[in-house]
Structures are given as structure tokens and as C-alpha cells.
C-alpha atoms as a PDB file:
ATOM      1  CA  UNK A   1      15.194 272.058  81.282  1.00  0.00           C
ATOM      2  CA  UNK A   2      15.232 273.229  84.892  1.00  0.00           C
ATOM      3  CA  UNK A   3      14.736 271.546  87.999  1.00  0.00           C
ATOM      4  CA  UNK A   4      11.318 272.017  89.960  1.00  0.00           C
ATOM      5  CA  UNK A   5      12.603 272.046  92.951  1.00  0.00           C
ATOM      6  CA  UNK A   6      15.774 274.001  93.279  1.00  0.00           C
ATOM      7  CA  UNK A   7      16.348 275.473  89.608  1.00  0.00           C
ATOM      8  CA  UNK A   8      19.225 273.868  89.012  1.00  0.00           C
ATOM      9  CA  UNK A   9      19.242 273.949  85.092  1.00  0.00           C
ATOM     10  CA  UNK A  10      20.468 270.416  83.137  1.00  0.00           C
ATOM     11  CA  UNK A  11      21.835 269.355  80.538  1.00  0.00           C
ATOM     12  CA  UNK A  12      21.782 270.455  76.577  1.00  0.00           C
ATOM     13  CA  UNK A  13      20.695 267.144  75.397  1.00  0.00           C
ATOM     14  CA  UNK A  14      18.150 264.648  76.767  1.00  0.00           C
ATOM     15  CA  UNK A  15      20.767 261.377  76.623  1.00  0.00           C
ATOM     16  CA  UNK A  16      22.738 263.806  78.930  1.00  0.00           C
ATOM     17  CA  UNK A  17      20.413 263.749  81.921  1.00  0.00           C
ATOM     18  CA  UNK A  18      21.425 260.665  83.266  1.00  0.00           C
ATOM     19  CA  UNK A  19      20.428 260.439  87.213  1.00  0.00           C
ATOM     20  CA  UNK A  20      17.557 263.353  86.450  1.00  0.00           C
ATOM     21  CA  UNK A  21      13.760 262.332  87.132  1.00  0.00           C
ATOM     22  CA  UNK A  22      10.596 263.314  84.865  1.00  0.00           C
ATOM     23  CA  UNK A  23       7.220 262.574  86.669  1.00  0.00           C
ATOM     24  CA  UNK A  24       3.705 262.027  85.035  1.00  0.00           C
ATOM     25  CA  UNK A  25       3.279 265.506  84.690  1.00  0.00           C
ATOM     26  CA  UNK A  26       6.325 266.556  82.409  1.00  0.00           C
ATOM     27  CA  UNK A  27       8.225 268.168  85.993  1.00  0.00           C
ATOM     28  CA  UNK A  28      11.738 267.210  85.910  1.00  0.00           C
ATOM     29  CA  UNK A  29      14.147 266.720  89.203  1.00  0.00           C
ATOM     30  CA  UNK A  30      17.864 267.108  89.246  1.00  0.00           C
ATOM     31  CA  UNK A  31      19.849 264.068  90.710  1.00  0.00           C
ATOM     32  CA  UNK A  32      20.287 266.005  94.207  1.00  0.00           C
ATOM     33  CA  UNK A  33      16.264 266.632  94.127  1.00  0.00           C
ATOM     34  CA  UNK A  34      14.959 263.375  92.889  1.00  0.00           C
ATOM     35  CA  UNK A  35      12.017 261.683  94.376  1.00  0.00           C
ATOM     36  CA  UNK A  36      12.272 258.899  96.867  1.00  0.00           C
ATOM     37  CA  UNK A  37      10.317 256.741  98.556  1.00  0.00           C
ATOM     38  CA  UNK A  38      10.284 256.776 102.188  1.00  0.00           C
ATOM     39  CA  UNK A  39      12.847 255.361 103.996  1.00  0.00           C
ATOM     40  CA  UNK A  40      12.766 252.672 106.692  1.00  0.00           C
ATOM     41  CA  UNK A  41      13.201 255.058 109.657  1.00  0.00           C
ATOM     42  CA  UNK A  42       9.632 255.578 111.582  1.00  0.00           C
ATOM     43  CA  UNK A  43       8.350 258.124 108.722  1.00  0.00           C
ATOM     44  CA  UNK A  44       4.674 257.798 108.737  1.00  0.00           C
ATOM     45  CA  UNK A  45       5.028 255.750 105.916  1.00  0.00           C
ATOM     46  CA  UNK A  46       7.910 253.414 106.030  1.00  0.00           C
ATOM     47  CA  UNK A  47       9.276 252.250 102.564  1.00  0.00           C
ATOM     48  CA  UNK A  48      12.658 251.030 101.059  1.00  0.00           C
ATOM     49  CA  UNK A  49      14.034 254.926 100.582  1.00  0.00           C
ATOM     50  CA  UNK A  50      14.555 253.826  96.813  1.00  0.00           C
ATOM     51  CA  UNK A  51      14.945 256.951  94.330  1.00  0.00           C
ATOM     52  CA  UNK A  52      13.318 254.393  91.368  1.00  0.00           C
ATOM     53  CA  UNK A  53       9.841 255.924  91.883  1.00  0.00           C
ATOM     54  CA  UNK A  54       7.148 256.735  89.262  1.00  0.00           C
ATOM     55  CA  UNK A  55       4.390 259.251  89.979  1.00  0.00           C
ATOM     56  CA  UNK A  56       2.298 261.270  90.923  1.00  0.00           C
ATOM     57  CA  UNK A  57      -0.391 259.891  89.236  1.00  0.00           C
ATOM     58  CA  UNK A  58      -4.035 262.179  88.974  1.00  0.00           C
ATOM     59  CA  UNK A  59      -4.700 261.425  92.718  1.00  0.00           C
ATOM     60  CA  UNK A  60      -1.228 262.782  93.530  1.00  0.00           C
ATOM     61  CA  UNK A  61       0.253 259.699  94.751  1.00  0.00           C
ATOM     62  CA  UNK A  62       4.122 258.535  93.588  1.00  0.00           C
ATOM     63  CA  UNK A  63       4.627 254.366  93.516  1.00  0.00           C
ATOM     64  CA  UNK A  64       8.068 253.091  94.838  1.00  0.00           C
ATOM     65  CA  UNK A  65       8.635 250.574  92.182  1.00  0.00           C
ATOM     66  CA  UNK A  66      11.247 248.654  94.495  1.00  0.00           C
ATOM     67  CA  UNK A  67       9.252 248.114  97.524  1.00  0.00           C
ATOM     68  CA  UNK A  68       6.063 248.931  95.853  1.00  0.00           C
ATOM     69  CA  UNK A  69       4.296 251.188  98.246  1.00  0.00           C
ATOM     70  CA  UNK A  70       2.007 254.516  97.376  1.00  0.00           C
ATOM     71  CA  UNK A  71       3.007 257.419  99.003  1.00  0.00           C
ATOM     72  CA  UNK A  72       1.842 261.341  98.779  1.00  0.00           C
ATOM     73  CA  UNK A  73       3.780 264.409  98.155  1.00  0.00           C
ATOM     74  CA  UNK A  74       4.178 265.207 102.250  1.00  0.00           C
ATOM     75  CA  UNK A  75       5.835 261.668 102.530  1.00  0.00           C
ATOM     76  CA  UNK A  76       7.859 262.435  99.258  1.00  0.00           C
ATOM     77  CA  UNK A  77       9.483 265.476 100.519  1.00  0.00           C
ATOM     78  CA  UNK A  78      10.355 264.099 104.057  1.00  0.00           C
ATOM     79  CA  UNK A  79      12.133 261.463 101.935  1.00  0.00           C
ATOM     80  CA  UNK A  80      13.791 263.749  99.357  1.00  0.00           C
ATOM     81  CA  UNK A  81      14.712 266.211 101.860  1.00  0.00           C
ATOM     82  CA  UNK A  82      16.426 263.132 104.062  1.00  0.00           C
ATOM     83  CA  UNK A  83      17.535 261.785 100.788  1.00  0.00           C
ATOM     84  CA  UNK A  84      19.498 264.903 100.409  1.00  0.00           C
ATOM     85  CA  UNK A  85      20.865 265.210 103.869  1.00  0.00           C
ATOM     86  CA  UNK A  86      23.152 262.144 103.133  1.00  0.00           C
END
């Protein structure tokens, strides 16, 4: 498997992709690439910047489930890419 977002290509085995992220839709994100919930920091929507997020679901929003908020892809990638930056 490959990552979606950067290409990065995991593990042999599936118990070996500890830290890696499958969505709804089979996609799967490296630990570096993972999708987060917006963080507390005056992003449009402000959430808990958790990377425990489940999504997207057939209306294309992801669902922090730490802080429980719905959030769309634009908000995801602000959040991943300031995820990353840290």
C-alpha cells in the first residue's frame, strides 16, 4: 500500500502499519500524512487538532472522534498540513 498523499509506500504486512490511517473509502495515509482535525488556533473551524478522526463519509465530511466536530476536506488539509509542520 501507498500513501495518498505523498507516496510514501508502507509496510509488507497490515499488523505493520501501526500509526497509518485508512478512511471510508479504502485511501490509506502514512503517519506524517494522517488526517487531523482542526486545531484550536482561529482555523475556520476550530477543533481539538486530534489525528483519531474517521471519515469522509458520502457527503465528504471527516468526524474528530475526540472533540467530535465535522469538518471538510479544505479544513482537513489546513490541519494535516499544520499537523506536519510540527
Amino acid at each position: 500500500m501507498r500513501c495518498k498523499r505523498c507516496g510514501r509506500r508502507g509496510p509488507g504486512t497490515p499488523s505493520e502499519f501501526n500509526g497509518w490511517q485508512m478512511d471510508t473509502k479504502g485511501q490509506t495515509f502514512c503517519p506524517s500524512c494522517r488526517v487531523h482535525c482542526p486545531p484550536p488556533d482561529g482555523h475556520e473551524i476550530e477543533g481539538c487538532g486530534s489525528a483519531n478522526v474517521t471519515g469522509p463519509d458520502n457527503e465528504g465530511l471527516y468526524d474528530c472522534d475526540d472533540c467530535g466536530i465535522w469538518f471538510d476536506q479544505e479544513n482537513a488539509d489546513a490541519a494535516t498540513k499544520k499537523a506536519k509542520a510540527e
